[in-house]
N, C-alpha and C. Protein backbone atom coordinates (compact mmCIF):
# COMPACT_ATOMS: atom_id res chain seq x y z
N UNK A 1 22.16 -55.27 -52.85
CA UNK A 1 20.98 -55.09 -52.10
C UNK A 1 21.29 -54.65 -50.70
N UNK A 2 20.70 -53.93 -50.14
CA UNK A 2 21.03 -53.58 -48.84
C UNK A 2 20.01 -54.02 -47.75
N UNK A 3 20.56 -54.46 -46.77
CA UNK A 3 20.46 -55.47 -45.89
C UNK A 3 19.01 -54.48 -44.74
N UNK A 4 19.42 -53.41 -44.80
CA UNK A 4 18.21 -52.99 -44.44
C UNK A 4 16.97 -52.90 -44.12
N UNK A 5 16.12 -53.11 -43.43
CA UNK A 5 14.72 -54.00 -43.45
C UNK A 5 13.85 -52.56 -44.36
N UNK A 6 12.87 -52.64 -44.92
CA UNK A 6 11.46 -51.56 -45.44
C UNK A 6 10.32 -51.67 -43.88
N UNK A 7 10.52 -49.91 -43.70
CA UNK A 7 9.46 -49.77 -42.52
C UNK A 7 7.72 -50.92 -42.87
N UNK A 8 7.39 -50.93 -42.06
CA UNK A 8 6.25 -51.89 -42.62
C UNK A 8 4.84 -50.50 -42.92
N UNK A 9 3.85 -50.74 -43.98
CA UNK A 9 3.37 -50.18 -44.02
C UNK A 9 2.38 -49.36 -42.46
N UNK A 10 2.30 -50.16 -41.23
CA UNK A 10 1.74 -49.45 -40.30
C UNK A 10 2.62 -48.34 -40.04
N UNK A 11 3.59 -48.79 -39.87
CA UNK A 11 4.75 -48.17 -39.07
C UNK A 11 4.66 -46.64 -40.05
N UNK A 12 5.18 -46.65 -41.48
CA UNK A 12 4.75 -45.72 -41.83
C UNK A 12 3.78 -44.79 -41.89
N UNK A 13 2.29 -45.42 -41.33
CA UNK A 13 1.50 -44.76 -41.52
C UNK A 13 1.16 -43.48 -40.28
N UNK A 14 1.75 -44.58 -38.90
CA UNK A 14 1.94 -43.64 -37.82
C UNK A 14 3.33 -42.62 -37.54
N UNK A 15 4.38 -43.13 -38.30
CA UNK A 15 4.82 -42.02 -38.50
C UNK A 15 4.95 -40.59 -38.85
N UNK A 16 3.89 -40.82 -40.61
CA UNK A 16 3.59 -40.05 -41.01
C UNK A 16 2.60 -39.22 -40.37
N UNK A 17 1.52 -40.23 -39.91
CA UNK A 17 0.59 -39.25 -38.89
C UNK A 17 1.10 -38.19 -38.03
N UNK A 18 2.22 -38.78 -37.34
CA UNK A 18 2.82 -38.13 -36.15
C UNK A 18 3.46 -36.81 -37.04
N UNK A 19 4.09 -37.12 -38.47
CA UNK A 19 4.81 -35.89 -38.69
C UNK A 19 3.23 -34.62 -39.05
N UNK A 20 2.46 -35.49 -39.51
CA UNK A 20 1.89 -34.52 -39.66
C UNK A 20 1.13 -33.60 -38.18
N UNK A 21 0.52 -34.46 -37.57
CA UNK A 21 0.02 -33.79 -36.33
C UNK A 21 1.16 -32.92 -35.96
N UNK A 22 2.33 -32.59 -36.04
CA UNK A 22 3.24 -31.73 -35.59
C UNK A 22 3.39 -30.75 -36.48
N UNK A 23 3.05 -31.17 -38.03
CA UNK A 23 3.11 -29.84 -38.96
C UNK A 23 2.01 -29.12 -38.40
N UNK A 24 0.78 -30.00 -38.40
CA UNK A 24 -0.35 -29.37 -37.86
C UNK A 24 -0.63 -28.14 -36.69
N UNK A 25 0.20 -28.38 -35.76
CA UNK A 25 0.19 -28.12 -34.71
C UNK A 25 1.17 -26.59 -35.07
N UNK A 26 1.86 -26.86 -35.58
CA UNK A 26 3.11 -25.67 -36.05
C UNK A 26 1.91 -24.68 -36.49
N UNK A 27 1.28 -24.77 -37.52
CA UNK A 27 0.54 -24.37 -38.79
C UNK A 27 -0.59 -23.50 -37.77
N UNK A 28 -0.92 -24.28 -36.75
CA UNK A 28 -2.14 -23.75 -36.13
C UNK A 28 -1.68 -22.79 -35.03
N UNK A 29 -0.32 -22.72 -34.45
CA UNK A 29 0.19 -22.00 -33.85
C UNK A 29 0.65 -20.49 -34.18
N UNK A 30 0.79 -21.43 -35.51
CA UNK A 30 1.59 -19.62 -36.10
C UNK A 30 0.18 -18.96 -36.84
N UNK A 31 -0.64 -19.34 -36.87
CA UNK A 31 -2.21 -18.87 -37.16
C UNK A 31 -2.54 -17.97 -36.23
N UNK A 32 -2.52 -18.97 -34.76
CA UNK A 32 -3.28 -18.68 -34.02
C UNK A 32 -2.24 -17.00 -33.47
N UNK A 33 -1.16 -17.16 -33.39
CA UNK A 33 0.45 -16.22 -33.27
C UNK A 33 -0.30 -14.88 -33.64
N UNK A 34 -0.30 -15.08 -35.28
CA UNK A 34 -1.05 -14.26 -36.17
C UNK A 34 -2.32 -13.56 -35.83
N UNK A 35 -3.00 -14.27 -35.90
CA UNK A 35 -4.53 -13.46 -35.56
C UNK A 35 -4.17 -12.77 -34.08
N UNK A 36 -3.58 -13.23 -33.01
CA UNK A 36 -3.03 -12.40 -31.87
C UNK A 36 -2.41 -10.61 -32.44
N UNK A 37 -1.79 -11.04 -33.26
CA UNK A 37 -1.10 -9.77 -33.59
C UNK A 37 -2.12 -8.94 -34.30
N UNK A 38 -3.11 -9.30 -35.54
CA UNK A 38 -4.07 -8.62 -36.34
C UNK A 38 -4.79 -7.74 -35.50
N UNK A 39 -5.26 -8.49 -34.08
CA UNK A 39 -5.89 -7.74 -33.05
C UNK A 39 -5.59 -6.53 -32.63
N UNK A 40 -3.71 -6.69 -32.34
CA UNK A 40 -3.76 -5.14 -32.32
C UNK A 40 -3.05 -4.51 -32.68
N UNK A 41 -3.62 -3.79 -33.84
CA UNK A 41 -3.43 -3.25 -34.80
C UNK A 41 -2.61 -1.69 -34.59
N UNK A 42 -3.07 -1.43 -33.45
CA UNK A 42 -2.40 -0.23 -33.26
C UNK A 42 -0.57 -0.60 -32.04
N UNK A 43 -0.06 0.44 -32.95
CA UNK A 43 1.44 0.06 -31.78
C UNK A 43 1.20 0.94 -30.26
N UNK A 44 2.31 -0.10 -29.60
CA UNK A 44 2.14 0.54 -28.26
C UNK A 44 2.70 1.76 -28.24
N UNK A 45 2.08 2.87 -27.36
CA UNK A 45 2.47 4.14 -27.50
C UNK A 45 3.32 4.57 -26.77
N UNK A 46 4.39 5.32 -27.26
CA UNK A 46 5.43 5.87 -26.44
C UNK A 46 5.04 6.64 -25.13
N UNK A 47 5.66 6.66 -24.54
CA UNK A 47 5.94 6.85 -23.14
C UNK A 47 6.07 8.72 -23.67
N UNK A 48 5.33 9.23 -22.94
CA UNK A 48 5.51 10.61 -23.00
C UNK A 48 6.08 11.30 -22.04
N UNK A 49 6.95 12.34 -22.07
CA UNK A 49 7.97 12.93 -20.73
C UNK A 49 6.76 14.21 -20.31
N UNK A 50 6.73 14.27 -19.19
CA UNK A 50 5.97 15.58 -18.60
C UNK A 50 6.86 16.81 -18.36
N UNK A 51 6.89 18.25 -18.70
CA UNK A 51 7.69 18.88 -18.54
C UNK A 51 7.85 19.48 -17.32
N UNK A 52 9.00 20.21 -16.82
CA UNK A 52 9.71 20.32 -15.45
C UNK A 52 8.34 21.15 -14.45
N UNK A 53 7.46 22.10 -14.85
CA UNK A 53 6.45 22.92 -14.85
C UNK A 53 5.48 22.40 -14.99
N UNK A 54 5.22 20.84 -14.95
CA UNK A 54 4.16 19.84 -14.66
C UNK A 54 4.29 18.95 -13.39
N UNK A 55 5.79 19.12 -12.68
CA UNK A 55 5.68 17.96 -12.02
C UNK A 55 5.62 18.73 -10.32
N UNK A 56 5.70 18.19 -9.62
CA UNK A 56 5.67 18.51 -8.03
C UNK A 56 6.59 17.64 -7.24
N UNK A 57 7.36 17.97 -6.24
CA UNK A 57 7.87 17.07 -5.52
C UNK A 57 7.07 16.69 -4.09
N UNK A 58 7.20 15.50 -3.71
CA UNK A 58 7.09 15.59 -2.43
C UNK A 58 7.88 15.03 -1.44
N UNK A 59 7.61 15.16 -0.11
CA UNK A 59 8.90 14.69 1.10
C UNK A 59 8.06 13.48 1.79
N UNK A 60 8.88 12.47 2.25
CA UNK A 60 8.18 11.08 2.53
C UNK A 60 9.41 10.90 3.99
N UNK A 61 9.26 9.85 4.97
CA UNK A 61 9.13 10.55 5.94
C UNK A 61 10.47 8.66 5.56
N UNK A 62 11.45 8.40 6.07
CA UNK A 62 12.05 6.81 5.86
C UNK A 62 11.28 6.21 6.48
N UNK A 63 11.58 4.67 6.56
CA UNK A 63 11.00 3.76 7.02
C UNK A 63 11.86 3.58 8.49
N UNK A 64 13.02 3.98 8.71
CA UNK A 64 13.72 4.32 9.53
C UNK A 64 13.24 5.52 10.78
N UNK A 65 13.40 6.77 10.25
CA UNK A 65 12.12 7.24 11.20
C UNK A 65 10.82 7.54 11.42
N UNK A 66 9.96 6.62 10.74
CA UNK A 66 8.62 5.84 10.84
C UNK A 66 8.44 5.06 12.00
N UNK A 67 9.64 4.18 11.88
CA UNK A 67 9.68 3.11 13.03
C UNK A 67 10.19 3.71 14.65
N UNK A 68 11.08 5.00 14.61
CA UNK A 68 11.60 5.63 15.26
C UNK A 68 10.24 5.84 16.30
N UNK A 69 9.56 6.94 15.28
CA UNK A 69 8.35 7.32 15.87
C UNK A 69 7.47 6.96 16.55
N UNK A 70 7.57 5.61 15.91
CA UNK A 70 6.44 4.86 16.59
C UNK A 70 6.82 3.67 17.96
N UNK A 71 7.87 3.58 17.75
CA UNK A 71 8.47 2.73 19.02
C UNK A 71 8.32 4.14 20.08
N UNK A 72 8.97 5.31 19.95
CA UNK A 72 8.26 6.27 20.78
C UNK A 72 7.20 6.64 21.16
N UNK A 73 6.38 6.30 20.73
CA UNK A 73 4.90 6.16 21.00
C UNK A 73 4.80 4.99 21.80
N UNK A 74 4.87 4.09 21.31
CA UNK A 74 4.85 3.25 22.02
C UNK A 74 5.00 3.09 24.04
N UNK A 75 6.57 3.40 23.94
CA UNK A 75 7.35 3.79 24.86
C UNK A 75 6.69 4.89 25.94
N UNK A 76 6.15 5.85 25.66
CA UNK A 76 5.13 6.68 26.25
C UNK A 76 4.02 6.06 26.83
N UNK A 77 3.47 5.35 25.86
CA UNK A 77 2.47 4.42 26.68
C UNK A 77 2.90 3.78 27.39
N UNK A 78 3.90 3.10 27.65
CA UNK A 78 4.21 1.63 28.04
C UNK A 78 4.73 2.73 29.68
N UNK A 79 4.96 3.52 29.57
CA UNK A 79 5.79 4.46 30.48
C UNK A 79 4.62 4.94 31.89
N UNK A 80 3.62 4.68 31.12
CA UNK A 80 1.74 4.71 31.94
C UNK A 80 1.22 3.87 32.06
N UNK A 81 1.86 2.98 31.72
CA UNK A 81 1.22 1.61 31.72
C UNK A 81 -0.01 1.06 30.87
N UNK A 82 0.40 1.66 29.65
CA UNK A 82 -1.07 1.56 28.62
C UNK A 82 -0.21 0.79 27.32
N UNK A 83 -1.16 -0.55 27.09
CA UNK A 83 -0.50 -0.73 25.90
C UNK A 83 -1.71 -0.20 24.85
N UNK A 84 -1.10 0.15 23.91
CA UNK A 84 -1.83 0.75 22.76
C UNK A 84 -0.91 0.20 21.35
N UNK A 85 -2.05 0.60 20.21
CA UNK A 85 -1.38 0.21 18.65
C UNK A 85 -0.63 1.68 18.32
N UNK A 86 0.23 1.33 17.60
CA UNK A 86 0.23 2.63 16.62
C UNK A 86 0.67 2.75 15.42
N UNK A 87 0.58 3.47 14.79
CA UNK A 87 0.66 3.17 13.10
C UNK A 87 1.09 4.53 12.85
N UNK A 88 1.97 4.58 11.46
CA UNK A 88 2.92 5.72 10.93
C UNK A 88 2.40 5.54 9.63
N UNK A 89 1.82 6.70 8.96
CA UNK A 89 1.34 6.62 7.05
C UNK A 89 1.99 7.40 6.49
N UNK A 90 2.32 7.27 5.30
CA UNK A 90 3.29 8.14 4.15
C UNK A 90 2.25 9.26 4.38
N UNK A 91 2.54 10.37 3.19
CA UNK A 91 1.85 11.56 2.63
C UNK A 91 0.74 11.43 2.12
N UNK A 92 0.76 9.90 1.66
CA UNK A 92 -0.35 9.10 0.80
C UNK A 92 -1.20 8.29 1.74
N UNK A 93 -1.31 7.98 3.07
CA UNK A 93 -2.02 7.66 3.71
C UNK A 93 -1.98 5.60 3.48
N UNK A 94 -0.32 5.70 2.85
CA UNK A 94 0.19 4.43 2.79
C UNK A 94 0.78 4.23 4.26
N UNK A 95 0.35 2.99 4.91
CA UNK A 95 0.84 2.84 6.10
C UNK A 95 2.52 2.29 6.13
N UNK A 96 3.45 2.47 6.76
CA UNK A 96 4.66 2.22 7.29
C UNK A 96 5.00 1.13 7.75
N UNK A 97 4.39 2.16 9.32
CA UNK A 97 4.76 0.72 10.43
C UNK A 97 3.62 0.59 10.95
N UNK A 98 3.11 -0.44 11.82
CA UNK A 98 2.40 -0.76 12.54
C UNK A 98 3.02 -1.52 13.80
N UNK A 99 2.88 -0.79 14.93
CA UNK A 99 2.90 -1.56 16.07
C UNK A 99 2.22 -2.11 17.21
N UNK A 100 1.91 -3.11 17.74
CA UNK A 100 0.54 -3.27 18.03
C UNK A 100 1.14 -3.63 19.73
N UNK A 101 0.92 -2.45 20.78
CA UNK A 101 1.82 -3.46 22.27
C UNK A 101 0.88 -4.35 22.44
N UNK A 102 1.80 -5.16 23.99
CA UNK A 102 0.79 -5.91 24.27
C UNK A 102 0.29 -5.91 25.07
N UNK A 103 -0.55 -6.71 24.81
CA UNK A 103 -2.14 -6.91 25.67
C UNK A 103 -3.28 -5.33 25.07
N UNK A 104 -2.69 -4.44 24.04
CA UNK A 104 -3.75 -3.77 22.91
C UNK A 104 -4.44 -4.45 22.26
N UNK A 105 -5.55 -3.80 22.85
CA UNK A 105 -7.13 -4.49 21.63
C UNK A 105 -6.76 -4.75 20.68
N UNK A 106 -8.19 -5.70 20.10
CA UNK A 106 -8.11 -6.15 18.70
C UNK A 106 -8.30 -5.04 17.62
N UNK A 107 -9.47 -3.85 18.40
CA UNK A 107 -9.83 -3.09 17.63
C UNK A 107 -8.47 -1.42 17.22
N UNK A 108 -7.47 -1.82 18.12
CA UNK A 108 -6.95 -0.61 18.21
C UNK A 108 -5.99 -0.65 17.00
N UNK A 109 -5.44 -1.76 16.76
CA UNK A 109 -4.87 -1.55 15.02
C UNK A 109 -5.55 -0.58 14.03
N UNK A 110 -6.55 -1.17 13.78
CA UNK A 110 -7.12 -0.23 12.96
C UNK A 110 -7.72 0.96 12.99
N UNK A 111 -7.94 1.40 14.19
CA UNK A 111 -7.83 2.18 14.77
C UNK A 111 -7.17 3.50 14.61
N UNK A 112 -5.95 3.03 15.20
CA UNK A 112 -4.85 3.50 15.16
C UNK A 112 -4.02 4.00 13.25
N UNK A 113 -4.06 3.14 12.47
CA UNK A 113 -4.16 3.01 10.98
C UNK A 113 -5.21 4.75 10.52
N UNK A 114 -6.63 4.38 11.40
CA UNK A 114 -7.33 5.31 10.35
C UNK A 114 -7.16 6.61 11.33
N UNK A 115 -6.59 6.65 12.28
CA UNK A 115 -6.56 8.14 12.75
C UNK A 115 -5.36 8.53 12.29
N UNK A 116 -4.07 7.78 11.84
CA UNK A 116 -3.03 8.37 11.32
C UNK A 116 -3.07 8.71 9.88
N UNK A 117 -4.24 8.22 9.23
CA UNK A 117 -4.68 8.60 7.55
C UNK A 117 -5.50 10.01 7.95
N UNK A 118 -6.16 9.55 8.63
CA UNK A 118 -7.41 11.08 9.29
C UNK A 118 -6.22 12.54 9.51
N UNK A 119 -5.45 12.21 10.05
CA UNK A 119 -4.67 13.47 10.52
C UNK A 119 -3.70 13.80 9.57
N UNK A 120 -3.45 12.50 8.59
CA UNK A 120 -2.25 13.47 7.61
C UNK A 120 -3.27 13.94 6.39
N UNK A 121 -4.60 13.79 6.19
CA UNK A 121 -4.81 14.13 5.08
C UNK A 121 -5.57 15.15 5.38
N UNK A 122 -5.84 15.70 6.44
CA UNK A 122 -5.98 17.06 6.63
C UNK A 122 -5.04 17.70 7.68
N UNK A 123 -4.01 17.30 7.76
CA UNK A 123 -2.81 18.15 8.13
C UNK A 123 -3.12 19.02 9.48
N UNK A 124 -3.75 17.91 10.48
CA UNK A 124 -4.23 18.52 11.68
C UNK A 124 -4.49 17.13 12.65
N UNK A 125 -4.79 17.46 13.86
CA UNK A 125 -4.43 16.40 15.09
C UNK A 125 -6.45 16.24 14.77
N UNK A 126 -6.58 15.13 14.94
CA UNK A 126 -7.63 14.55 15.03
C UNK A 126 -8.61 14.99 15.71
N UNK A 127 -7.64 15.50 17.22
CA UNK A 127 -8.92 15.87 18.18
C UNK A 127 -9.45 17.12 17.74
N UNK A 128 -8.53 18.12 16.89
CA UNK A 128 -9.28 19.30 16.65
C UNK A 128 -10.62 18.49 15.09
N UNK A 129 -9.84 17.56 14.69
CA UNK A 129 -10.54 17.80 13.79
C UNK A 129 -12.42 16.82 13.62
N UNK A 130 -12.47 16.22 14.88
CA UNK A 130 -13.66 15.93 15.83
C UNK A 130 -14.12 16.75 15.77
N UNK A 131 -14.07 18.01 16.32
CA UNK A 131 -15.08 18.56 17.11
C UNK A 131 -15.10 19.74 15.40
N UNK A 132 -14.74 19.46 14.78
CA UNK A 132 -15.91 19.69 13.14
C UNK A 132 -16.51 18.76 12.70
N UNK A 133 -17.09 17.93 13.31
CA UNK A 133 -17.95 17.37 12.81
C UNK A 133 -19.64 17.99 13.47
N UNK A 134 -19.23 18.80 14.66
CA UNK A 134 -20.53 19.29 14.51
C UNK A 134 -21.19 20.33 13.44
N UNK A 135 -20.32 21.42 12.63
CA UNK A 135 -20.62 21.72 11.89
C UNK A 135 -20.61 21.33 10.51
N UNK A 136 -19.89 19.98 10.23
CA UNK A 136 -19.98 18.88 9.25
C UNK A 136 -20.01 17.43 9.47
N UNK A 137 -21.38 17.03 9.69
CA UNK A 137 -21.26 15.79 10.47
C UNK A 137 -21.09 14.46 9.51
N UNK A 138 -21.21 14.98 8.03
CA UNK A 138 -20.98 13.83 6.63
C UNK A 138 -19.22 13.98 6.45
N UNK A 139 -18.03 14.21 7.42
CA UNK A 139 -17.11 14.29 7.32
C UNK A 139 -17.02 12.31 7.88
N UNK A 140 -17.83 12.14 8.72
CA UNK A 140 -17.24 11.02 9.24
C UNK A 140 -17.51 9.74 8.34
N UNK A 141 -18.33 10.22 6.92
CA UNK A 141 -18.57 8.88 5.97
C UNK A 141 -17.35 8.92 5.34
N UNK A 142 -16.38 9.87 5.18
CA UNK A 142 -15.28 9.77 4.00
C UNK A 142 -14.68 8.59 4.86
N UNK A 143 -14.54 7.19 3.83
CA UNK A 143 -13.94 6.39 3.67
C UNK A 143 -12.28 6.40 4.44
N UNK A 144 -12.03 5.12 5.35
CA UNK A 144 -10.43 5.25 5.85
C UNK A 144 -10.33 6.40 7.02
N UNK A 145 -11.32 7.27 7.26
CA UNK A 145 -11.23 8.11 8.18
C UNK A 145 -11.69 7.68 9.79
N UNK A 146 -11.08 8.07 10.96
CA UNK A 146 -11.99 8.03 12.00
C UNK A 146 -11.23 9.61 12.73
N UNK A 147 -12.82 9.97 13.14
CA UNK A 147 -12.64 11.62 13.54
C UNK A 147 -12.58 11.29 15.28
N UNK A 148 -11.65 10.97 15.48
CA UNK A 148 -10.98 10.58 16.87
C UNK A 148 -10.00 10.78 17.66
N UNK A 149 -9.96 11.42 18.87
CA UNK A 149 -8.75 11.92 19.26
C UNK A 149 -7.79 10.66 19.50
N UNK A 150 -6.46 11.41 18.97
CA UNK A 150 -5.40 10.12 18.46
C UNK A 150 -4.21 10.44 17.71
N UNK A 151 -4.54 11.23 16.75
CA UNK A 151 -3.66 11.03 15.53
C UNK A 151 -3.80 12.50 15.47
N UNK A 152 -2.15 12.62 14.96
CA UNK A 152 -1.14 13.59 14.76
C UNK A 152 -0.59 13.76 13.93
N UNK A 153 -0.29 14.89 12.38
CA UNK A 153 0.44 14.84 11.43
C UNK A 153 1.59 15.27 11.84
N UNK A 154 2.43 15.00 10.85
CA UNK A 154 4.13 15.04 11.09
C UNK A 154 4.34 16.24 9.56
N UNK A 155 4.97 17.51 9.60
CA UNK A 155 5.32 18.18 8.69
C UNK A 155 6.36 18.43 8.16
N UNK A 156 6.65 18.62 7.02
CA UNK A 156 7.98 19.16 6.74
C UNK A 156 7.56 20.86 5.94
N UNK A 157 8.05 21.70 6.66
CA UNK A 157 8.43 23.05 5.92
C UNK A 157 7.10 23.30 5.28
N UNK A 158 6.16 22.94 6.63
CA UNK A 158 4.70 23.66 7.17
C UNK A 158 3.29 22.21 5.96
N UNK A 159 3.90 21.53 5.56
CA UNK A 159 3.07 20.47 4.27
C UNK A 159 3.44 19.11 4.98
N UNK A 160 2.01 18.49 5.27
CA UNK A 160 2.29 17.28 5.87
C UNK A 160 3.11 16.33 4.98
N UNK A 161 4.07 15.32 5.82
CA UNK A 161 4.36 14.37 5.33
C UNK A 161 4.44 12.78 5.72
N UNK A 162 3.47 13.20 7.06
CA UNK A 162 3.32 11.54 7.89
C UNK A 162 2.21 12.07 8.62
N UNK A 163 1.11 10.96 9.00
CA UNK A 163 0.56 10.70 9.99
C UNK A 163 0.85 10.02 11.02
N UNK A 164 0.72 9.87 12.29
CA UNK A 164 0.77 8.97 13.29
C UNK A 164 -0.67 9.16 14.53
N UNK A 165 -0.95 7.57 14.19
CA UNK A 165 -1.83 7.71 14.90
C UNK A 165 -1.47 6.27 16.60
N UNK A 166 -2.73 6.73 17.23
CA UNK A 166 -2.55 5.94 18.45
C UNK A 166 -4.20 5.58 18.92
N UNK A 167 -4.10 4.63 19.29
CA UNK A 167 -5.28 3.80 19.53
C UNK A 167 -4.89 2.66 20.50
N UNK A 168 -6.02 2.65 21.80
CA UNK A 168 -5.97 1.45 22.94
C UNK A 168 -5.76 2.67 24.37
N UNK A 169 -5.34 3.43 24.34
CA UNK A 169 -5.54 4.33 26.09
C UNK A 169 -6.90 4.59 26.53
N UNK A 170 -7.16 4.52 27.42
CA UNK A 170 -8.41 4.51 27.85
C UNK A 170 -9.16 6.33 27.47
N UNK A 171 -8.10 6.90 26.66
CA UNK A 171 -9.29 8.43 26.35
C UNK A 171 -8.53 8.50 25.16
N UNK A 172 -8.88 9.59 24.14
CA UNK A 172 -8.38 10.08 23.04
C UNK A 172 -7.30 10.51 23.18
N UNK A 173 -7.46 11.67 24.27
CA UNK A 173 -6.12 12.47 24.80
C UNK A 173 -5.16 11.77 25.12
N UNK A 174 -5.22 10.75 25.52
CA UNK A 174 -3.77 10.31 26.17
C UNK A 174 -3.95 9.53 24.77
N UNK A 175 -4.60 8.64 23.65
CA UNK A 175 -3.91 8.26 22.86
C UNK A 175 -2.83 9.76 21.55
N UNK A 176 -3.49 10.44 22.23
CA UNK A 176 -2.91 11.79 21.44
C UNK A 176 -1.85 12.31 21.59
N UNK A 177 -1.87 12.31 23.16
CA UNK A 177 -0.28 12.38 23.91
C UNK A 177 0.30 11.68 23.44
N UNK A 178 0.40 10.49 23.01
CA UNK A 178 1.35 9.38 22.88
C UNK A 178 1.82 9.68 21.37
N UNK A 179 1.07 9.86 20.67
CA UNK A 179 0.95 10.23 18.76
C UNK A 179 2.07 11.59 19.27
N UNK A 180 1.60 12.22 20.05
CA UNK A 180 2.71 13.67 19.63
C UNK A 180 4.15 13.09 20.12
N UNK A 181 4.38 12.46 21.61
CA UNK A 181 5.81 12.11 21.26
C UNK A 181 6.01 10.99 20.46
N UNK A 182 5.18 10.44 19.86
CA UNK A 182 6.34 9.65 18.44
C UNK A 182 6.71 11.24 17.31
N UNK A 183 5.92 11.98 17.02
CA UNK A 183 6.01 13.04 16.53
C UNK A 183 7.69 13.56 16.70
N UNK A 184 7.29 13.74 18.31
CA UNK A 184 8.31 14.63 18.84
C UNK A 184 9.88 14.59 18.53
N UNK A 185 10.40 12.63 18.46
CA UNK A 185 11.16 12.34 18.23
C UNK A 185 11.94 12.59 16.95
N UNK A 186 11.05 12.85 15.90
CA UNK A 186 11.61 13.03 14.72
C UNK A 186 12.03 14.45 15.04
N UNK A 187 12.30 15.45 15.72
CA UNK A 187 12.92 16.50 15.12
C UNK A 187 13.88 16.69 15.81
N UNK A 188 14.79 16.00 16.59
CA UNK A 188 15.68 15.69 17.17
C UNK A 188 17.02 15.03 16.07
């Protein structure tokens, strides 16, 4: 006979429970697994290559002389005694850098942000592109824009590839002055 004790009937019964709530649980998982997959029915689709005669390149400006630019800007102001913001945007009107001097308004960040989107996405200095708004005055609803003297595009091989804008001098022009030498620096 072996010395062994017999589980007592509770003991078995919560055992068994327990094994089962875990088959259970298995059972309902790989169900639930399942019907996930039935859903979708279709496979994921390959990745398609675009051919050489579809694509375009473009030129993006580093983050290196982004920052260049704009500490030159800066520096111009600070040189007049004006602190002002200024901001550097990709080709895409993705911003860079932002620098904000001090004692520059609250409002001149952004400011500064939408005249450097304003000037690279029409590939022209802001202040000219103001004074079309008298013969298009629904230019100033397009979204991210301000038609303000300030902001200066940066080109490569005549196709913009940066904006820089300037915001906080007490006129457009001198925030414009300041936008062209951050400009200036890059072609040095």
């Amino acid at each position: 006979m072996s010395s062994r004790k017999k589980p007592s009937r509770r003991t078995r019964v919560l055992v068994g429970g327990a094994a089962l709530a875990v088959l259970g649980a298995g059972v309902v998982g790989t169900v639930a697994a399942n019907a996930a997959d039935t859903t979708e029915a279709t496979p994921a689709a390959a990745p398609v290559a675009a051919r050489g005669g579809e694509l375009t390149q473009s030129t993006h400006l580093t983050l290196e002389a982004a920052t260049k630019a704009a500490r030159a800007a800066v520096e111009a102001a600070e040189k007049d005694g004006r602190d002002v913001s200024v901001a550097v945007v990709d080709r895409n009107g993705n911003t860079l850098v932002t620098l904000r001097g001090d004692g520059a308004g609250p409002q001149s960040y952004e400011s500064a942000e939408r005249k450097a989107f304003t000037a690279v996405s029409w590939n022209a200095p802001t202040s000219e592109l103001a004074k079309r708004l008298a013969q298009a005055p629904t230019l100033k609803d397009i979204p991210g824009t301000l038609f303000l003297a300030g902001g200066t595009p940066v080109t490569a091989k005549g196709a913009p590839v940066a904006g820089i804008g300037v915001a906080g001098a007490p006129s457009g022009d001198l925030d414009e002055q300041y936008a062209r030498a951050g400009a200036a620096v890059l072609g040095h």
